[in-house]
C-alpha atoms as a PDB file:
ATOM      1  CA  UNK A   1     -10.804  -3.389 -15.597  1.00  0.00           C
ATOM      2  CA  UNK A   2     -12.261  -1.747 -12.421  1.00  0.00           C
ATOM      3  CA  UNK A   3     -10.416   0.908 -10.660  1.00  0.00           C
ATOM      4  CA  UNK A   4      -9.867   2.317  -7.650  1.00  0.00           C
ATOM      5  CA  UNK A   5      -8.188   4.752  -6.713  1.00  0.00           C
ATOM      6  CA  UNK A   6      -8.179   8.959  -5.068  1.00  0.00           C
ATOM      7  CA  UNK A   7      -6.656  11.357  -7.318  1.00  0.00           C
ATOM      8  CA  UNK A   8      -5.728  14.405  -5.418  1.00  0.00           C
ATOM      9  CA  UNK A   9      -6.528  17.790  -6.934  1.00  0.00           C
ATOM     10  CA  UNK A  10      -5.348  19.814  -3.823  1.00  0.00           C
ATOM     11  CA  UNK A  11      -4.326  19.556  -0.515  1.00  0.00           C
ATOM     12  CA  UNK A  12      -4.206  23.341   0.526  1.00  0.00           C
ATOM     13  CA  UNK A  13      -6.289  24.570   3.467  1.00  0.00           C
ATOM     14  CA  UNK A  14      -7.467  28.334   3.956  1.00  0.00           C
ATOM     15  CA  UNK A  15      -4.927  29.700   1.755  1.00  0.00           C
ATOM     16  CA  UNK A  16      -3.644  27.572  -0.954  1.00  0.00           C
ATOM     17  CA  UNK A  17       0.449  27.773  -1.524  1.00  0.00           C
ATOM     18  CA  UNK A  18       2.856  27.740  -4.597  1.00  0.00           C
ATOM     19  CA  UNK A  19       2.523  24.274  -4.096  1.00  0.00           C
ATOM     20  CA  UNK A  20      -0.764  23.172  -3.244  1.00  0.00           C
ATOM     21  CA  UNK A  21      -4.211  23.774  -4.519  1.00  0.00           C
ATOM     22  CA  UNK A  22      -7.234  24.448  -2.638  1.00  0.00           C
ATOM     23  CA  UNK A  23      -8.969  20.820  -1.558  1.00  0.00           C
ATOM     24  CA  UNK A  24     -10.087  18.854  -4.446  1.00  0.00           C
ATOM     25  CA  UNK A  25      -9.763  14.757  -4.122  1.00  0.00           C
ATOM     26  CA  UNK A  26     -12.080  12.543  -6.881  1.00  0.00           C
ATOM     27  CA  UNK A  27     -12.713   8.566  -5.587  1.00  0.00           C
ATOM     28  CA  UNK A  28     -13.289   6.355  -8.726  1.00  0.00           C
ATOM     29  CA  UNK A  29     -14.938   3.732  -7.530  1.00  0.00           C
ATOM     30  CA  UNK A  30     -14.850   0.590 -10.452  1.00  0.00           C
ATOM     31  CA  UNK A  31     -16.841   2.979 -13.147  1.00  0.00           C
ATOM     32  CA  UNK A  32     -18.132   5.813 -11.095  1.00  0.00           C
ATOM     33  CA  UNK A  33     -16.329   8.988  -9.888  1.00  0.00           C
ATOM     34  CA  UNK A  34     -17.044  10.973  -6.702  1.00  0.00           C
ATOM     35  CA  UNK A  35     -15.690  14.732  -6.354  1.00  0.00           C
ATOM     36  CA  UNK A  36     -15.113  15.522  -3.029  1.00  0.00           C
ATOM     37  CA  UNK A  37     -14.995  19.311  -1.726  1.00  0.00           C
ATOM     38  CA  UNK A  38     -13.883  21.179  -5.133  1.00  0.00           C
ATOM     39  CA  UNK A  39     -12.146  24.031  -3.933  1.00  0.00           C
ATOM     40  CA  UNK A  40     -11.282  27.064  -5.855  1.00  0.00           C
ATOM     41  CA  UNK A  41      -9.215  25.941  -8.944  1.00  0.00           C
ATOM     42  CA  UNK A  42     -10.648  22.431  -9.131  1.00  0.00           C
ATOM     43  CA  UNK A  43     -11.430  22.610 -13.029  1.00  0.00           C
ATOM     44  CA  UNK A  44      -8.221  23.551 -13.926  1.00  0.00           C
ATOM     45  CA  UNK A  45      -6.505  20.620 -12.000  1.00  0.00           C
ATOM     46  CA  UNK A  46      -8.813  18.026 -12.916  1.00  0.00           C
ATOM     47  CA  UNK A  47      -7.459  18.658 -16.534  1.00  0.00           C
ATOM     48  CA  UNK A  48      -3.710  18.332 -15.281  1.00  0.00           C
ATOM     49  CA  UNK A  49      -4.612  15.187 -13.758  1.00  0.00           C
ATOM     50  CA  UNK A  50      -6.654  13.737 -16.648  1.00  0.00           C
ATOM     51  CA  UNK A  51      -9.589  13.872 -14.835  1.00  0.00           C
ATOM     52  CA  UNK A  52     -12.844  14.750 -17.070  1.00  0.00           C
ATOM     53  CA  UNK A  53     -15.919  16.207 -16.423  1.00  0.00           C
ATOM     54  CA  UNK A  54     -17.517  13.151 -17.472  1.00  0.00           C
ATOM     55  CA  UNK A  55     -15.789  11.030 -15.032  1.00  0.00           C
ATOM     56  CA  UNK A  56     -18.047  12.319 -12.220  1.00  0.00           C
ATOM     57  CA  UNK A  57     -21.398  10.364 -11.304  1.00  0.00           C
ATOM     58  CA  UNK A  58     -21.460  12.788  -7.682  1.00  0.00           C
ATOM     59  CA  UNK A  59     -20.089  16.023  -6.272  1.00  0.00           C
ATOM     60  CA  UNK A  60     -19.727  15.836  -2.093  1.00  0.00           C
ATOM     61  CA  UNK A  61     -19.279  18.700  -0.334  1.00  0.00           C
ATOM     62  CA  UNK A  62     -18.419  18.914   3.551  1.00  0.00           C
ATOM     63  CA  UNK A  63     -19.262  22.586   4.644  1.00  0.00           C
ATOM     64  CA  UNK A  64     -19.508  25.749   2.853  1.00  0.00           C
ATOM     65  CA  UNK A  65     -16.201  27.676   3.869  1.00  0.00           C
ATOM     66  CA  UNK A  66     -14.795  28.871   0.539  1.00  0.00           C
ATOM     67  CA  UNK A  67     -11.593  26.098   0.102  1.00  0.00           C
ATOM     68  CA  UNK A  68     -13.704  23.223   0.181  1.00  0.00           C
ATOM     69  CA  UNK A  69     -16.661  24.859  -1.933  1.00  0.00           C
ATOM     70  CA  UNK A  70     -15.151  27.548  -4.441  1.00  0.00           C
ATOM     71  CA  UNK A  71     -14.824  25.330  -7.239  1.00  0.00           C
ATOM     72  CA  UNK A  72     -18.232  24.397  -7.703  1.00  0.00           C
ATOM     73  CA  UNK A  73     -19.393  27.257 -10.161  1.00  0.00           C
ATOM     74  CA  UNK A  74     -16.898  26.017 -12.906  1.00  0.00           C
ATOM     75  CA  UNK A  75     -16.835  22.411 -11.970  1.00  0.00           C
ATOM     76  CA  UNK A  76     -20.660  22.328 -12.784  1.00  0.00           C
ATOM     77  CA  UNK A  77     -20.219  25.074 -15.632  1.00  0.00           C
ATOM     78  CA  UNK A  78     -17.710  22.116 -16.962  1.00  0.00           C
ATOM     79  CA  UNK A  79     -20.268  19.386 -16.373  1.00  0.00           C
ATOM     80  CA  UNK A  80     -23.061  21.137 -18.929  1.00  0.00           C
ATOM     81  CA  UNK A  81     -20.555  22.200 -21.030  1.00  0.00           C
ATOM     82  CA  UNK A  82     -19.297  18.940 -21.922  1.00  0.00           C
ATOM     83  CA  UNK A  83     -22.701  17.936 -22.064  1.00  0.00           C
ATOM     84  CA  UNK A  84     -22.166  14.795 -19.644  1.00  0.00           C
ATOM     85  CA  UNK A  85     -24.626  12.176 -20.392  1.00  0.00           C
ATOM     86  CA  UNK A  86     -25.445  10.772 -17.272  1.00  0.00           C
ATOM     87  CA  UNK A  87     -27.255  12.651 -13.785  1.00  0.00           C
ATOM     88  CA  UNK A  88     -24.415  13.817 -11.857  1.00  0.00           C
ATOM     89  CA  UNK A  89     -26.173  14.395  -7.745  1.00  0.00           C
ATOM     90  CA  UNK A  90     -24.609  16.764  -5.202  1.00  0.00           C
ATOM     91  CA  UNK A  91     -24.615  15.953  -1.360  1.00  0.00           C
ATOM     92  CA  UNK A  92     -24.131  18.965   0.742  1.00  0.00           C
ATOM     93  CA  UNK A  93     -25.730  20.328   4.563  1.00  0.00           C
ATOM     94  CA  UNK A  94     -28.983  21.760   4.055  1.00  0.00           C
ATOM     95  CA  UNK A  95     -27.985  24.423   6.000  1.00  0.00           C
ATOM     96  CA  UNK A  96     -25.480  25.833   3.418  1.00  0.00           C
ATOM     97  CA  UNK A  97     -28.708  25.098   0.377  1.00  0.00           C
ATOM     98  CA  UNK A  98     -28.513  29.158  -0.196  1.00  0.00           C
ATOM     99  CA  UNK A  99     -24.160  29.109  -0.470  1.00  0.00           C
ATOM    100  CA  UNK A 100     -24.872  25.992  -3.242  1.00  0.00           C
ATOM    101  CA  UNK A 101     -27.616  27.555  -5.189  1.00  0.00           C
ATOM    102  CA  UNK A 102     -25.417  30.937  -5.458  1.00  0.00           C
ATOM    103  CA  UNK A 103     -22.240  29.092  -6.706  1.00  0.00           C
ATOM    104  CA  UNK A 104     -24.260  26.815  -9.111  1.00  0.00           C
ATOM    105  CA  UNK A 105     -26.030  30.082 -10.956  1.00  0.00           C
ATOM    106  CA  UNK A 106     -22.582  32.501 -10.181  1.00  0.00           C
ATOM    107  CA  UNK A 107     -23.155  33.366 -13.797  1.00  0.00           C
ATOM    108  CA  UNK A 108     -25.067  32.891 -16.862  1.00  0.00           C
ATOM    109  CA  UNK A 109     -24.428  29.627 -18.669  1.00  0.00           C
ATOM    110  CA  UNK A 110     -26.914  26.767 -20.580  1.00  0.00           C
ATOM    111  CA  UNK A 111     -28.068  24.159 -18.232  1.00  0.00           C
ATOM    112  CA  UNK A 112     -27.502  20.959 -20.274  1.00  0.00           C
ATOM    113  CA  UNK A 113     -27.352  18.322 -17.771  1.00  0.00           C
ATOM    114  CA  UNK A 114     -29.006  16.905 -14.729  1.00  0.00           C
ATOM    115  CA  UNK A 115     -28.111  17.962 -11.768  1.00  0.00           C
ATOM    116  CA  UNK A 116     -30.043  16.226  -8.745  1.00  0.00           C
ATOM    117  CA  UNK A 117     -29.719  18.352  -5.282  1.00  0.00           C
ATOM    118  CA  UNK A 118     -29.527  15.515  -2.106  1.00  0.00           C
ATOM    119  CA  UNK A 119     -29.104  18.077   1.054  1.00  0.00           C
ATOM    120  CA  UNK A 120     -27.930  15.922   3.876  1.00  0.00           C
ATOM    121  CA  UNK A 121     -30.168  16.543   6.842  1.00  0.00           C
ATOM    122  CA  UNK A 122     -28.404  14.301   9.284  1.00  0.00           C
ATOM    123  CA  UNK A 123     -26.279  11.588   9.989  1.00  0.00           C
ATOM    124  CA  UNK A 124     -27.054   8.544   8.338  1.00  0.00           C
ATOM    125  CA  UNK A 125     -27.509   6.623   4.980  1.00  0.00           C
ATOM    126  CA  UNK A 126     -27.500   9.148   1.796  1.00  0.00           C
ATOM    127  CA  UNK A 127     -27.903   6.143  -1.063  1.00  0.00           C
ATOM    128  CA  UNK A 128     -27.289   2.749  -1.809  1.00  0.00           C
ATOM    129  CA  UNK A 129     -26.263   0.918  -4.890  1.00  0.00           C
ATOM    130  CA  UNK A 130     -25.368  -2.330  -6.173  1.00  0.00           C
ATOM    131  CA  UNK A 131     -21.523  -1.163  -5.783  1.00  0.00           C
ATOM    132  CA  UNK A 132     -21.735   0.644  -2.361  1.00  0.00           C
ATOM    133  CA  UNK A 133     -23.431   2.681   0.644  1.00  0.00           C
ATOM    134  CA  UNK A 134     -22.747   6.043   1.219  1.00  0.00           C
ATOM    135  CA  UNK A 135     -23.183   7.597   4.352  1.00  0.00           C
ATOM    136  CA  UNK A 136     -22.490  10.646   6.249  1.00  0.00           C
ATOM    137  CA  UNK A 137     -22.002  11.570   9.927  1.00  0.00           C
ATOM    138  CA  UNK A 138     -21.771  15.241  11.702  1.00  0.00           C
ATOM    139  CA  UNK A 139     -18.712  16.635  12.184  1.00  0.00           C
ATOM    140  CA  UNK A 140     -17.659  19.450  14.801  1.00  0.00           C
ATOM    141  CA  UNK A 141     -16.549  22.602  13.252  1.00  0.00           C
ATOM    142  CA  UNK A 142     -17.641  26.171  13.536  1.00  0.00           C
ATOM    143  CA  UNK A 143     -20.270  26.172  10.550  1.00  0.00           C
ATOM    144  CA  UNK A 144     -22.171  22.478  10.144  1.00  0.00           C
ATOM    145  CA  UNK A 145     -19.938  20.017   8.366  1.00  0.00           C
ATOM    146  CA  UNK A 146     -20.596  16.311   7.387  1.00  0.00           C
ATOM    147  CA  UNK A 147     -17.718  13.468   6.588  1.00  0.00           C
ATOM    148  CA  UNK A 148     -18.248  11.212   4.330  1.00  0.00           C
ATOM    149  CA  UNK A 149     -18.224   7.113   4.385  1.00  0.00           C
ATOM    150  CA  UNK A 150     -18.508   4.601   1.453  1.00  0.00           C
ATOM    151  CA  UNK A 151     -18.981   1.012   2.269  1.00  0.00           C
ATOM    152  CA  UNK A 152     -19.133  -1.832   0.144  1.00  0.00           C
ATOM    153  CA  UNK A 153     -21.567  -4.697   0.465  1.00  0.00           C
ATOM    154  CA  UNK A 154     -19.724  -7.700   1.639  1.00  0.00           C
ATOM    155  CA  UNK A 155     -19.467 -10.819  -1.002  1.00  0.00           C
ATOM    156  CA  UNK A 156     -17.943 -14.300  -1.066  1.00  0.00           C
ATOM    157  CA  UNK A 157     -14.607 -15.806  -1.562  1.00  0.00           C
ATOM    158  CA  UNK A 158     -14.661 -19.185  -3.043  1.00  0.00           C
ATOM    159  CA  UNK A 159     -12.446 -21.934  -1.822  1.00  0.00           C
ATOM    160  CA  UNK A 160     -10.809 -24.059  -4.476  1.00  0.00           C
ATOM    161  CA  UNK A 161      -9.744 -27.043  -1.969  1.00  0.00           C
ATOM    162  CA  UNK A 162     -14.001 -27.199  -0.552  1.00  0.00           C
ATOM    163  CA  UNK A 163     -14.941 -27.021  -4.368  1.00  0.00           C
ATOM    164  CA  UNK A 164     -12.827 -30.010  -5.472  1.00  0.00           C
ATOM    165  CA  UNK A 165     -14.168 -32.011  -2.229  1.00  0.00           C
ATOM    166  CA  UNK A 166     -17.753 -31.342  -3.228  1.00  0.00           C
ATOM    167  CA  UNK A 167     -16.718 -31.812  -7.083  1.00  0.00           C
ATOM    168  CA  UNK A 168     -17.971 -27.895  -8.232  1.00  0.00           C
ATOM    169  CA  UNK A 169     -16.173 -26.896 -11.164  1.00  0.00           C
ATOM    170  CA  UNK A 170     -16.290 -24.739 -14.023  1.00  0.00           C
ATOM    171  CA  UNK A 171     -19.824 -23.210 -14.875  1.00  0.00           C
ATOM    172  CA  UNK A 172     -21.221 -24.348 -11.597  1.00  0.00           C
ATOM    173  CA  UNK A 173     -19.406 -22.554 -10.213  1.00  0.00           C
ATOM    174  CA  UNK A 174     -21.338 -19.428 -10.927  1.00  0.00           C
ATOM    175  CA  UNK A 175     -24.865 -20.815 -10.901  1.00  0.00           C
ATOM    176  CA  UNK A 176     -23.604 -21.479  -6.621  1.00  0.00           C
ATOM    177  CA  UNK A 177     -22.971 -18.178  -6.886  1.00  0.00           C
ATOM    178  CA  UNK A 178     -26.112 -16.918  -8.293  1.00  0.00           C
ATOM    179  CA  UNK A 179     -28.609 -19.471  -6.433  1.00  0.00           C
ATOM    180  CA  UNK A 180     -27.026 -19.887  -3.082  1.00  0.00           C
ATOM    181  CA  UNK A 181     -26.922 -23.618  -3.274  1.00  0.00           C
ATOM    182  CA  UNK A 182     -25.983 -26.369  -6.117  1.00  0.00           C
ATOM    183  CA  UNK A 183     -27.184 -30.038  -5.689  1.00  0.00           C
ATOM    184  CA  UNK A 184     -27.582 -29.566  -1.994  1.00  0.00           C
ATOM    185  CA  UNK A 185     -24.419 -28.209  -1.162  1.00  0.00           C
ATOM    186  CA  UNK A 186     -25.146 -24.498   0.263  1.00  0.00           C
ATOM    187  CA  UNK A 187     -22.910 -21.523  -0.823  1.00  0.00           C
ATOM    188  CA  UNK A 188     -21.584 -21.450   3.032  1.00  0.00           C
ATOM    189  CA  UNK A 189     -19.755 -24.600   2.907  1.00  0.00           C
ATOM    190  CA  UNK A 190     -17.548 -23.837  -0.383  1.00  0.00           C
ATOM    191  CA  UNK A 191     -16.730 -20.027   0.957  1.00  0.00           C
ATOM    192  CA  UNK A 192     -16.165 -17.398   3.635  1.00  0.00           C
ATOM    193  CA  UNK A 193     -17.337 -14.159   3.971  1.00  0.00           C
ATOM    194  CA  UNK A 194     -15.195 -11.256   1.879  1.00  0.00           C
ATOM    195  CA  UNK A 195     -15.380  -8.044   3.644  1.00  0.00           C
ATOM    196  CA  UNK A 196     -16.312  -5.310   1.276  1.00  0.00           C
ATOM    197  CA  UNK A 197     -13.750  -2.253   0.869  1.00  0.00           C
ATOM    198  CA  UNK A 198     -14.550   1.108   2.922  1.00  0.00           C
ATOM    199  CA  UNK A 199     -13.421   4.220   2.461  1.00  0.00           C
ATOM    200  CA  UNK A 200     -13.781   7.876   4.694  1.00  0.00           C
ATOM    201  CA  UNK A 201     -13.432  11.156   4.124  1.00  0.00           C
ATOM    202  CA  UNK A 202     -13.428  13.371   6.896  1.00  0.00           C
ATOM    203  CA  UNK A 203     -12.119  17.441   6.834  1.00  0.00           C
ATOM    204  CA  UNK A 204     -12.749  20.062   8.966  1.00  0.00           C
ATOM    205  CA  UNK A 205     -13.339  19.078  12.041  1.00  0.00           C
ATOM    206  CA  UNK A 206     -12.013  18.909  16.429  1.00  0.00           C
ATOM    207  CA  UNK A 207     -12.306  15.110  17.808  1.00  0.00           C
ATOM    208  CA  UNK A 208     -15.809  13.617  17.972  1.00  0.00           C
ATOM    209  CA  UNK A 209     -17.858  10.669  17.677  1.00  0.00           C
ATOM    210  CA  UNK A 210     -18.200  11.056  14.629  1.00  0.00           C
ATOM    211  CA  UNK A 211     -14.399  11.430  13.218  1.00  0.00           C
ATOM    212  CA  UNK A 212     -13.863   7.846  14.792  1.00  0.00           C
ATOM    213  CA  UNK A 213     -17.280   6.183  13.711  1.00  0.00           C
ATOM    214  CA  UNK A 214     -16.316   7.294   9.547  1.00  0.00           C
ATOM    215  CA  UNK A 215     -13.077   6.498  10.241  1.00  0.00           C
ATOM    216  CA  UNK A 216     -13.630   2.333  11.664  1.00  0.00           C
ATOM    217  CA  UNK A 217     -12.159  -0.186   9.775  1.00  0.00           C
ATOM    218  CA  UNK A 218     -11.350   1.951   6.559  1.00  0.00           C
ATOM    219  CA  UNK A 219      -9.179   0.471   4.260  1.00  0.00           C
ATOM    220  CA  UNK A 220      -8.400   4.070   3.135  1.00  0.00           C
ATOM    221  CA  UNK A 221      -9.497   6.868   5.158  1.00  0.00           C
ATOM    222  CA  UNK A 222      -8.245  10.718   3.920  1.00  0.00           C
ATOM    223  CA  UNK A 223      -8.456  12.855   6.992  1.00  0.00           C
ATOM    224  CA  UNK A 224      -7.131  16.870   7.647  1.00  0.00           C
ATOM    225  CA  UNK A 225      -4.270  17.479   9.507  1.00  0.00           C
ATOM    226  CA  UNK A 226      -4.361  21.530   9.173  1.00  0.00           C
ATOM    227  CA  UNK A 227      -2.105  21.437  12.152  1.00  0.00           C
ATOM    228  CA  UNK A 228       1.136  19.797  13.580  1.00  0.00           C
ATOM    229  CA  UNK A 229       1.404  18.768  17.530  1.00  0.00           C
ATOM    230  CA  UNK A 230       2.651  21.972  18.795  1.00  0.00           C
ATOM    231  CA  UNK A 231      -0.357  23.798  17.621  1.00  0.00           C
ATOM    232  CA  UNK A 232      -2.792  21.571  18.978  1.00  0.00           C
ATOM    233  CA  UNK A 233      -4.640  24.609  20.645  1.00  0.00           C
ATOM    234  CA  UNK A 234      -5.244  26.285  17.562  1.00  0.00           C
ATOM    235  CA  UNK A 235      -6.708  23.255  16.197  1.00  0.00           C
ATOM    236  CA  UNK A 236      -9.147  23.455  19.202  1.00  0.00           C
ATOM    237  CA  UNK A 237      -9.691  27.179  18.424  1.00  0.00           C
ATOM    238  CA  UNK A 238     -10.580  26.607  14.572  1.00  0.00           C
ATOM    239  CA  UNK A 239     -11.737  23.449  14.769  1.00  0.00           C
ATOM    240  CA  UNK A 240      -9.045  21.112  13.171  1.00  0.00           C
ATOM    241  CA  UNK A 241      -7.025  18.656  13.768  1.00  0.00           C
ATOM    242  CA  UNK A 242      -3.175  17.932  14.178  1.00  0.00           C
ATOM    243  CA  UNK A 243      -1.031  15.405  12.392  1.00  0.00           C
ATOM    244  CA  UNK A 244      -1.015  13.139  16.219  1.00  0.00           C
ATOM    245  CA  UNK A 245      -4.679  13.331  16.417  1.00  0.00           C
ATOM    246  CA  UNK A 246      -5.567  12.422  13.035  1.00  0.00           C
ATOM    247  CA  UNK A 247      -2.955   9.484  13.159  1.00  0.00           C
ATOM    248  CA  UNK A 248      -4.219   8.333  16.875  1.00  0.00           C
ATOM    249  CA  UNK A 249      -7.816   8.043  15.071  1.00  0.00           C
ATOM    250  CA  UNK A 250      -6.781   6.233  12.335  1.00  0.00           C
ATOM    251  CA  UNK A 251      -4.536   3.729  14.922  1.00  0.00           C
ATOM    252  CA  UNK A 252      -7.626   3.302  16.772  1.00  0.00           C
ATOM    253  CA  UNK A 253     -10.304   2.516  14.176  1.00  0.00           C
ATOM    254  CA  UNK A 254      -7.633   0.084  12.652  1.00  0.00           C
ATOM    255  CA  UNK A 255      -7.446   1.938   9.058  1.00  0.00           C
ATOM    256  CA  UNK A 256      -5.044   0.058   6.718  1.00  0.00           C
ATOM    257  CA  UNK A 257      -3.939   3.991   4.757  1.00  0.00           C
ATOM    258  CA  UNK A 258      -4.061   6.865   6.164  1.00  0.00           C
ATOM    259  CA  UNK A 259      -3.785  10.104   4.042  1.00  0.00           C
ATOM    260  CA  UNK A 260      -3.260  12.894   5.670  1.00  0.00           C
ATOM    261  CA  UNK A 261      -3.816  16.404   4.423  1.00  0.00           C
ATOM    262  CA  UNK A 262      -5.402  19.735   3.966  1.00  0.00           C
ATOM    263  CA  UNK A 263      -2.652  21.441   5.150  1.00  0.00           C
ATOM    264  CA  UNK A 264      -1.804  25.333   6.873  1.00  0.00           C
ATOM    265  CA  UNK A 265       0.114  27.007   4.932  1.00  0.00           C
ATOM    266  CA  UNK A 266       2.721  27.864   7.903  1.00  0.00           C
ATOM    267  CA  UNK A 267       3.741  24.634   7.331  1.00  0.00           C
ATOM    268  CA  UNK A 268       4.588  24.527   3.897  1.00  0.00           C
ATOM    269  CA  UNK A 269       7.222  22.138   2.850  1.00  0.00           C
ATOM    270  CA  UNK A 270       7.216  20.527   6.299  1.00  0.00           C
ATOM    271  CA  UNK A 271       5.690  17.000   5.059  1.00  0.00           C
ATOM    272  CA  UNK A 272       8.780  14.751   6.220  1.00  0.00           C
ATOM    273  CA  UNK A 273       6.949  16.392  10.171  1.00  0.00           C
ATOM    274  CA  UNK A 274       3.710  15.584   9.378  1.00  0.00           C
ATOM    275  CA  UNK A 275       4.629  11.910   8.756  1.00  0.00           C
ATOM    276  CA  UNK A 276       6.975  11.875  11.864  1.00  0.00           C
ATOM    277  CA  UNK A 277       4.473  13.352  14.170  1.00  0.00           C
ATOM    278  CA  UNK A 278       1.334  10.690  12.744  1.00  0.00           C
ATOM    279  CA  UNK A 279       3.951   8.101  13.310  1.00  0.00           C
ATOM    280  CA  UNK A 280       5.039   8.889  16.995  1.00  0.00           C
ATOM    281  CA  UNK A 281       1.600   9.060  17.486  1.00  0.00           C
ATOM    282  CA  UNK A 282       1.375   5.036  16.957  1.00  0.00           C
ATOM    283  CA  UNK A 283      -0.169   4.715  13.497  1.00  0.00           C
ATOM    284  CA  UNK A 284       1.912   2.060  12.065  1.00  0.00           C
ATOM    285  CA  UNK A 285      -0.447   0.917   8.821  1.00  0.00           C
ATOM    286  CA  UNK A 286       0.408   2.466   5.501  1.00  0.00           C
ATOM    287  CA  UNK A 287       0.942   6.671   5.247  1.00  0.00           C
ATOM    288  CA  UNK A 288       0.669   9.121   3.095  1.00  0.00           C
ATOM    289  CA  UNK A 289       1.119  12.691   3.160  1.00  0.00           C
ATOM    290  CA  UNK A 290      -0.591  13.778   0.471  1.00  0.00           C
ATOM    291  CA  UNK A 291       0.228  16.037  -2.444  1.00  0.00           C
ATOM    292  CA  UNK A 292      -0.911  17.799  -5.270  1.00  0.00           C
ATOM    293  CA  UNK A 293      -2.011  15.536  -8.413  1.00  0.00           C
ATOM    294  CA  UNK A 294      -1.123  12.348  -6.816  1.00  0.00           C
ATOM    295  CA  UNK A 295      -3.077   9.124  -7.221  1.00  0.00           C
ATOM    296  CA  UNK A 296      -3.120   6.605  -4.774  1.00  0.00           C
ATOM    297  CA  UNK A 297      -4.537   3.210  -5.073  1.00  0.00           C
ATOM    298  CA  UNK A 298      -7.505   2.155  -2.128  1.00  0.00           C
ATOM    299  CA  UNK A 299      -5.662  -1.282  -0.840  1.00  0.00           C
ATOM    300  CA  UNK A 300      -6.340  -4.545  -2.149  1.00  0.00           C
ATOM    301  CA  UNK A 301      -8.989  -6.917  -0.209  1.00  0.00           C
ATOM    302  CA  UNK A 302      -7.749  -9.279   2.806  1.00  0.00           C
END
């Protein structure tokens, strides 16, 4: 049975807490797994959340500042270890190609596996596949950061009652499918369009263009809130965002979950805040604040 779901490794910003990890969030997507921003510690909480090294297919990383990056050495230490089968491809900004190379070769250790470098150069398509299209757009944040956006080709949803009228049943059902039209009855008139899923992932970053073009129409969009309200000018300083802002995004680009995290550690403890500040800020879909080695489900279709 497909799944999918985020599995949070760690939620922690600059400093990580008694309580939260450095970042660290995997996407399995049906049978692939994407590792997003493996902070320092990642390896050791992918094993307390039954996460193995041969679940990943790609590692993406946002920007080189050490909690989003810092795992890397053992994560891909882990990945020849275990000898994983399959080509496992990293996305990072070209601009950080020297901080990647140094953290993949930290030490000495037998290169077993594949592992295919894709710098991102700019915004735009990074790959497509049967199951999806990833993309990535610029962020704004002190050193050059990328989000990142999966999309999933829309399909079609049958209609039982347009079947029956045009008697379609049973096998033919699938050769419709397969050949667009059956005994002159076109796919169109026995279906309707079924939106495929999307899913962002945007950290460190102020508002821009492109925190609300990753974030449109995301069925589940994970998003940093280093900050609450009150500190909003910090966030300006360092380049983050507050719980409100975040939330006002995700109201705007009508996402159906927001998870909010990647959080100071000033606040720690203060999540009941976080959710009452992204709430007065008119997000009224589903929330979560996220937390350490929790798994949360991306929504079922419309």
């Amino acid at each position: 049975m497909s799944v999918r779901e985020l599995v949070v490794l760690g939620t922690a910003s600059q400093v990580p807490t008694r309580h939260r990890n450095h970042n660290g969030y995997l996407l399995r997507w049906d049978g692939e797994g994407i590792l997003f921003d493996p902070g320092e510690g990642t390896q050791r909480q992918m094993l307390r959340a039954g996460v193995a090294a041969h679940d990943l297919n790609r590692i993406c990383v946002t920007h080189f500042h050490g909690d989003h990056c810092l795992g890397l050495a053992g994560v891909i230490q882990r990945i020849n270890l275990d000898r994983v089968p399959h080509e496992v491809t990293a996305h990072y900004p070209r601009s950080g190609r020297h901080f990647f190379e140094r953290l993949r070769y930290a030490t000495a250790y037998r290169e077993t596996v594949r592992l295919t470098e894709a710098p991102v150069d700019a915004a735009g398509v990074l790959v497509k596949t049967p199951a999806y299209t990833l993309e990535a757009r610029r962020l704004s944040h002190p050193v050059e950061s990328y989000g990142y956006r999966l999309v999933e080709p829309d399909g079609r949803r049958m209609l039982p009652d347009r079947l029956a009228a045009h008697g379609i049943e049973g096998p033919d059902v699938g050769r419709l499918l397969r050949e667009g039209s059956l005994n002159g009855v076109p796919l169109e008139a026995v279906s309707e369009v079924r939106r495929g899923q999307r899913f962002a992932f945007v950290m460190d970053t102020r508002l821009c263009e492109g925190v609300h073009a990753l974030a449109e129409g995301c069925d589940l969009l994970v998003i940093e809130s280093t900050f609450l309200d009150e500190d909003r000018q910090l966030a300006v300083e360092y380049g983050h965002l507050t719980a409100g802002q975040a939330a006002r995004a995700a109201r705007d680009a009508g996402v159906r979950h927001l998870v909010l995290t990647h959080f100071s550690q000033r606040y720690d403890g203060a999540g009941e805040e976080f959710e009452r500040q992204a709430r007065a800020a008119g997000f009224d879909g589903e929330l979560t604040v996220a937390r350490d080695l929790q798994r949360i489900p991306v929504p079922k279709r419309r």
